[in-house]
N, C-alpha and C. Protein backbone atom coordinates (compact mmCIF):
# COMPACT_ATOMS: atom_id res chain seq x y z
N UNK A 1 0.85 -1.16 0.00
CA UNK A 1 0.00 0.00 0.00
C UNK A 1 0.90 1.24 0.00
N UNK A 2 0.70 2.30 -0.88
CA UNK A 2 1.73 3.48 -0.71
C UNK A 2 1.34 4.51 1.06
N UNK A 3 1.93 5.20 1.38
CA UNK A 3 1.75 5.61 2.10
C UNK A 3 0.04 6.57 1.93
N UNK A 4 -0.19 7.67 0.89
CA UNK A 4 -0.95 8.23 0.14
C UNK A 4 -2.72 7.21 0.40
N UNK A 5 -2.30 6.12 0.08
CA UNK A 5 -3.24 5.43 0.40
C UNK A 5 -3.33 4.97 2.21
N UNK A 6 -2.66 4.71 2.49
CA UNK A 6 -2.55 3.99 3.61
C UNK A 6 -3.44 5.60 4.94
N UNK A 7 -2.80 6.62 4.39
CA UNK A 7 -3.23 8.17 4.91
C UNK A 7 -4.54 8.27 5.00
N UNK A 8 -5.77 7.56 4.08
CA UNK A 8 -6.90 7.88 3.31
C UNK A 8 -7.39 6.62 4.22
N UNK A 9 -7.05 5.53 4.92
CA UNK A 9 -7.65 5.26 6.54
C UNK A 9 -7.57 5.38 7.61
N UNK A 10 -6.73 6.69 7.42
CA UNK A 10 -6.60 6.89 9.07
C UNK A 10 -7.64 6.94 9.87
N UNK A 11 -8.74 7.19 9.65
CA UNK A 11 -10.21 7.20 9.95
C UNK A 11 -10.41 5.94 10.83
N UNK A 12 -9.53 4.79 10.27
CA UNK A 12 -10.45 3.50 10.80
C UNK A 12 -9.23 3.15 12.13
N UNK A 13 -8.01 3.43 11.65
CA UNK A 13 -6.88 3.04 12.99
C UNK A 13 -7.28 3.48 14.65
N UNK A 14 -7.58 2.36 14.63
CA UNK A 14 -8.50 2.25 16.01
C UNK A 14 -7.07 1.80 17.26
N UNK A 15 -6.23 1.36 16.66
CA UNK A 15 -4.73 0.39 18.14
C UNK A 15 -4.12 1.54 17.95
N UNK A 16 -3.78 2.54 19.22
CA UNK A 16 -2.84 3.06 19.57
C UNK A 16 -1.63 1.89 19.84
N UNK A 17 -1.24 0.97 19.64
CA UNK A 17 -0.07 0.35 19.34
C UNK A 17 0.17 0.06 18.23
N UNK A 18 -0.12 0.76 16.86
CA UNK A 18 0.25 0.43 15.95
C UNK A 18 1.01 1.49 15.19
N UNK A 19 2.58 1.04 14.58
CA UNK A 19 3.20 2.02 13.93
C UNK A 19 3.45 2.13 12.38
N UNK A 20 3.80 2.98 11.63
CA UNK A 20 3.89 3.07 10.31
C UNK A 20 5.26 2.90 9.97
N UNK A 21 5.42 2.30 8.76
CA UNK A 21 7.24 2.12 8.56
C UNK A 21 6.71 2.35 7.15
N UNK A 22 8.00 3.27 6.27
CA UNK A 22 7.28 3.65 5.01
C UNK A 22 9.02 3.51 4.18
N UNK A 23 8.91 2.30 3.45
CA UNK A 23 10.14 2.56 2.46
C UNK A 23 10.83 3.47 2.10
N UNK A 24 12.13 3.81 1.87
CA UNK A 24 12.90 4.91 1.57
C UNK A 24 12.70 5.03 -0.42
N UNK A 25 13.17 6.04 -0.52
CA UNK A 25 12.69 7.58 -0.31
C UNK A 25 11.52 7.75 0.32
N UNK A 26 11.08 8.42 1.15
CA UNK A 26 9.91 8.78 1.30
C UNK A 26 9.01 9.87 0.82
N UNK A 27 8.44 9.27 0.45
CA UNK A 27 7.27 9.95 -0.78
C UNK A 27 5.90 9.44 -0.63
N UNK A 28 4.50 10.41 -1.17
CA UNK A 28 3.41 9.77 -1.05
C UNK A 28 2.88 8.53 -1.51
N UNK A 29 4.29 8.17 -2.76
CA UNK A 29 3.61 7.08 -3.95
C UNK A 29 4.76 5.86 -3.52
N UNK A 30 5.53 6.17 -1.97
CA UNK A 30 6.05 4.78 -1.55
C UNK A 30 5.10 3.78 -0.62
N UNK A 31 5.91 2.53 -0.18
CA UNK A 31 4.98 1.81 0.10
C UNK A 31 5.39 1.91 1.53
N UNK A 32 4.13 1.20 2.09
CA UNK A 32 4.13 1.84 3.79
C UNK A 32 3.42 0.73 4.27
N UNK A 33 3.62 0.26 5.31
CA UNK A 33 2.91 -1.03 6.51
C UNK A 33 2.41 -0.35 7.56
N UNK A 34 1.76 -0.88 8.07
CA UNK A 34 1.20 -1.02 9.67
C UNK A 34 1.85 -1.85 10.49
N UNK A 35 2.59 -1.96 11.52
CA UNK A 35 3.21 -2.52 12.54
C UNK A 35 2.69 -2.69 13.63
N UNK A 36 1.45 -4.17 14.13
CA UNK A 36 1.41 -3.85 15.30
C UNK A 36 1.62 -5.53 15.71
N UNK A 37 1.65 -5.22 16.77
CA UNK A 37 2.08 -4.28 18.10
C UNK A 37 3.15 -3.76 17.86
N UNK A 38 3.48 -2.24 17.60
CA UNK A 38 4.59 -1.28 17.40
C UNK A 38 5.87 -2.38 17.97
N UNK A 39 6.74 -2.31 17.34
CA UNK A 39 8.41 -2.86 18.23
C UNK A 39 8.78 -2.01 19.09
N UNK A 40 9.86 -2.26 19.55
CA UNK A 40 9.93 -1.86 21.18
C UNK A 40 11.36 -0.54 20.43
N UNK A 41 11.43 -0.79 19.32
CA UNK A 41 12.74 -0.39 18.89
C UNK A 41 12.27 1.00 17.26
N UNK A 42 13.15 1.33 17.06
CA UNK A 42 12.48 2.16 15.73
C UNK A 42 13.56 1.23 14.41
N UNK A 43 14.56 0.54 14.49
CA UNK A 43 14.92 -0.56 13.70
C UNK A 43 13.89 -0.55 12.55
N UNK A 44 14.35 -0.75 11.49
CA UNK A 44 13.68 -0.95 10.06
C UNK A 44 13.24 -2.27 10.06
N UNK A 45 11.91 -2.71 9.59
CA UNK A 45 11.19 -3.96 9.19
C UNK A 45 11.33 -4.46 7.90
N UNK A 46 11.34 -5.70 7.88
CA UNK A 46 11.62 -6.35 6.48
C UNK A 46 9.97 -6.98 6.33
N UNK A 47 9.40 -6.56 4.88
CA UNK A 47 8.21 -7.60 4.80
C UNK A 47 8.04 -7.54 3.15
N UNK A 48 7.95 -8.98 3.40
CA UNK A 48 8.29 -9.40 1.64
C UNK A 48 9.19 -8.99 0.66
N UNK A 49 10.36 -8.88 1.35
CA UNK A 49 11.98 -8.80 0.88
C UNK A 49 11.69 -7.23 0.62
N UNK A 50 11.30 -6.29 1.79
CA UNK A 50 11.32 -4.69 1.42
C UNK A 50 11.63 -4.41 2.81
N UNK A 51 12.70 -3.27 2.82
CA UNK A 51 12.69 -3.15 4.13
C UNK A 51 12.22 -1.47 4.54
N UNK A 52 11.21 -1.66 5.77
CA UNK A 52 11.00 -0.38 5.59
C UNK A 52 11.38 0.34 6.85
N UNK A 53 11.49 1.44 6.98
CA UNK A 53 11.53 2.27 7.95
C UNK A 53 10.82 2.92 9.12
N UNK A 54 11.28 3.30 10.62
CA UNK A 54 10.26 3.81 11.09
C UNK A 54 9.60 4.89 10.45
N UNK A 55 8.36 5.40 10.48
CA UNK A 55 7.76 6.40 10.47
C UNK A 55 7.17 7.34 11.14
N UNK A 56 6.24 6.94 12.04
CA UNK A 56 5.40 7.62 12.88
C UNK A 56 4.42 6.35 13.65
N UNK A 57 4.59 6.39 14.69
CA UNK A 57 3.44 5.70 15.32
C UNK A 57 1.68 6.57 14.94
N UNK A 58 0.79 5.62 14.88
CA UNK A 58 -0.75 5.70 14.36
C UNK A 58 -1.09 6.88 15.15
N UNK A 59 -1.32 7.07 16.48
CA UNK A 59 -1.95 7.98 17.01
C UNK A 59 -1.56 9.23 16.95
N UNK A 60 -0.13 9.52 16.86
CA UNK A 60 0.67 11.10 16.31
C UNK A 60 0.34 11.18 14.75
N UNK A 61 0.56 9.89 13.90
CA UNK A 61 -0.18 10.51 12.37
C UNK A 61 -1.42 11.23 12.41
N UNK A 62 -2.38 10.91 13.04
CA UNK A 62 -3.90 10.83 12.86
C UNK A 62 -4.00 12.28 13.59
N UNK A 63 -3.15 12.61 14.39
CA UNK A 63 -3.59 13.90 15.32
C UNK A 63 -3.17 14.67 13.90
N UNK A 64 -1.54 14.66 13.24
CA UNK A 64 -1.04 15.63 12.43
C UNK A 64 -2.45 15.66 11.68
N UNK A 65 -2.44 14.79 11.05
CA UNK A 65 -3.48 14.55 9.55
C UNK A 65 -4.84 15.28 9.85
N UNK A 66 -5.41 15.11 10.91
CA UNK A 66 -6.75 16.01 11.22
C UNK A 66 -6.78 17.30 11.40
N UNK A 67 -5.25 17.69 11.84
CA UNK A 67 -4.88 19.17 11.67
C UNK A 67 -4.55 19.72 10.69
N UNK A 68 -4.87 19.04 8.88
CA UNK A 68 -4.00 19.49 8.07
C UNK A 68 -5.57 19.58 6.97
N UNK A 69 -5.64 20.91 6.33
CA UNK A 69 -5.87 20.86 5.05
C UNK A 69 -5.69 20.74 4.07
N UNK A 70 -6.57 20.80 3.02
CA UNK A 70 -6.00 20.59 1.29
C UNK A 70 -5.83 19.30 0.59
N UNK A 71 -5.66 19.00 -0.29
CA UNK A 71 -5.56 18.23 -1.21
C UNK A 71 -5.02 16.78 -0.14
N UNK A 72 -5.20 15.82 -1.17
CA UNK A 72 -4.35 14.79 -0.35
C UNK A 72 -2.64 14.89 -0.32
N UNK A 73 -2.40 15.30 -1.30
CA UNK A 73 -1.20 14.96 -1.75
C UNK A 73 -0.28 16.31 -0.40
N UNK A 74 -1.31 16.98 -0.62
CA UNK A 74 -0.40 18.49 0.10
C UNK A 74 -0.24 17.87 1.42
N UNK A 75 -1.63 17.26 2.42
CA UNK A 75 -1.17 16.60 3.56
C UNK A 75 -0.34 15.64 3.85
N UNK A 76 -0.34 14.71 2.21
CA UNK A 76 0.64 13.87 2.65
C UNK A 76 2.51 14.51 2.52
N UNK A 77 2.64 14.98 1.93
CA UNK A 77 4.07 15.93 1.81
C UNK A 77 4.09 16.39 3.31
N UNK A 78 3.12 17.15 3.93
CA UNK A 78 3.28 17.86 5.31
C UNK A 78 3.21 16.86 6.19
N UNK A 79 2.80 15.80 6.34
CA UNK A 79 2.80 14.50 7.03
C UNK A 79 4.43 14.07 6.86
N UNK A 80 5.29 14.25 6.06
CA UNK A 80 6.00 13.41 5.91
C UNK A 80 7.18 14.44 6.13
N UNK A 81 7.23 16.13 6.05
CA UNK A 81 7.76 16.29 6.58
C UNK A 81 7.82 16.97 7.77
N UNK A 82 6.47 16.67 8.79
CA UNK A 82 6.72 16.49 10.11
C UNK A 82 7.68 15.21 10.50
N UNK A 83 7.48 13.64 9.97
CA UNK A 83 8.14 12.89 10.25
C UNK A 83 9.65 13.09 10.27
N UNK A 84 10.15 13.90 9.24
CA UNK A 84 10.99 13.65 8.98
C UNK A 84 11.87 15.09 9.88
N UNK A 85 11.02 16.25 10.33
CA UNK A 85 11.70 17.48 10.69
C UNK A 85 11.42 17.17 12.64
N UNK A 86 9.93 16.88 13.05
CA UNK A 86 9.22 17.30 13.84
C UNK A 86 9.34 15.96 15.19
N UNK A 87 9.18 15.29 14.42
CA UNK A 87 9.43 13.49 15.38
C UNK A 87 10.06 13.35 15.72
């Protein structure tokens, strides 16, 4: 799932133990997992020979994302670089 998509349920992420790891480069049109129960560690995940990166745990995405207007694409850029400036 790219991240872009994965953004467009935040609606339903109901486990505050669940974290996001989003392949490098990070971009809206990379691919991104759900991790739960979050690891104890921010260590990169391997799933189906991809390894991805921490991102943001579910409950800090969902706060940014509800605070953000505009397009999808614009929240997801500002989503990503809170992760990357703000986290």
């Amino acid at each position: 799932m790219r991240l872009i998509e994965l953004m467009d349920g935040a609606s339903t992420w109901s486990d505050d133990d669940t974290t996001i790891y989003v392949a490098r480069p990070w971009s809206c049109d990379a691919d991104a997992v759900l991790v739960s129960p979050a690891p104890d560690t921010t260590e990169p995940v391997e799933r189906d020979g991809v390894l991805f990166d921490y991102f943001l745990e579910t409950f800090i995405a969902r706060e940014v994302i509800e605070g953000l207007a505009g397009p999808a694409d614009q929240r997801c850029q500002r989503l990503i670089a809170y992760a990357e400036d703000d986290a």
